[in-house]
Protein backbone atom coordinates (compact mmCIF):
# COMPACT_ATOMS: atom_id res chain seq x y z
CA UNK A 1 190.67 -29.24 63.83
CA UNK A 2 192.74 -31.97 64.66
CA UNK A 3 194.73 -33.93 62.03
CA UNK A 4 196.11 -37.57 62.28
CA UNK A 5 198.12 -39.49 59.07
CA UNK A 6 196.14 -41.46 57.13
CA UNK A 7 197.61 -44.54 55.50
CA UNK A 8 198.60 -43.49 51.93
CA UNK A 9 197.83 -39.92 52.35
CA UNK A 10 194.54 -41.12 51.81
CA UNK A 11 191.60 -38.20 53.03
CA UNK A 12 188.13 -37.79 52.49
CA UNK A 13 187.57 -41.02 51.08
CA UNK A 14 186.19 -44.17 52.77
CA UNK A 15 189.49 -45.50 52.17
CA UNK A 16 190.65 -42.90 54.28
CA UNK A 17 192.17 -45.15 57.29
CA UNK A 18 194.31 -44.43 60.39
CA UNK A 19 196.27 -46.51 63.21
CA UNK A 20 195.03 -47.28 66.42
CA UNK A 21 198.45 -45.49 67.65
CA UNK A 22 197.75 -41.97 65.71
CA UNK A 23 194.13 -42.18 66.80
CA UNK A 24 194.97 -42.27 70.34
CA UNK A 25 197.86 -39.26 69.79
CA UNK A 26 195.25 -37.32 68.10
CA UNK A 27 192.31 -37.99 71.14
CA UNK A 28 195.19 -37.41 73.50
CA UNK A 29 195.54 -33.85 71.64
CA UNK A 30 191.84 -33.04 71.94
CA UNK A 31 192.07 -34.18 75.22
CA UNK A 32 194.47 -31.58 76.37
CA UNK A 33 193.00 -29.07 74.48
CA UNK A 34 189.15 -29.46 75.71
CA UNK A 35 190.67 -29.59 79.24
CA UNK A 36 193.15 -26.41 79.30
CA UNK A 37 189.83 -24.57 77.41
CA UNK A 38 187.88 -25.61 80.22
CA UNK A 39 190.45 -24.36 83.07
């Protein structure tokens, strides 16, 4: 699992809502972490 902030603290709620900045760090995470899995 990979966790980003949400605004507010806000999760599991359709208010739940995140940055464009903290959703790229966490894809950038998942990124490196599919790709040293598949190496």
């Amino acid at each position: 699992m990979i966790f980003v902030p949400c605004e507010g603290g806000i999760s599991h709620n359709e208010a739940e809502n995140i940055t464009p900045d903290d959703a790229a760090r966490g894809a950038a995470v998942l990124y490196e972490a599919v790709r040293e899995t598949a190496t």
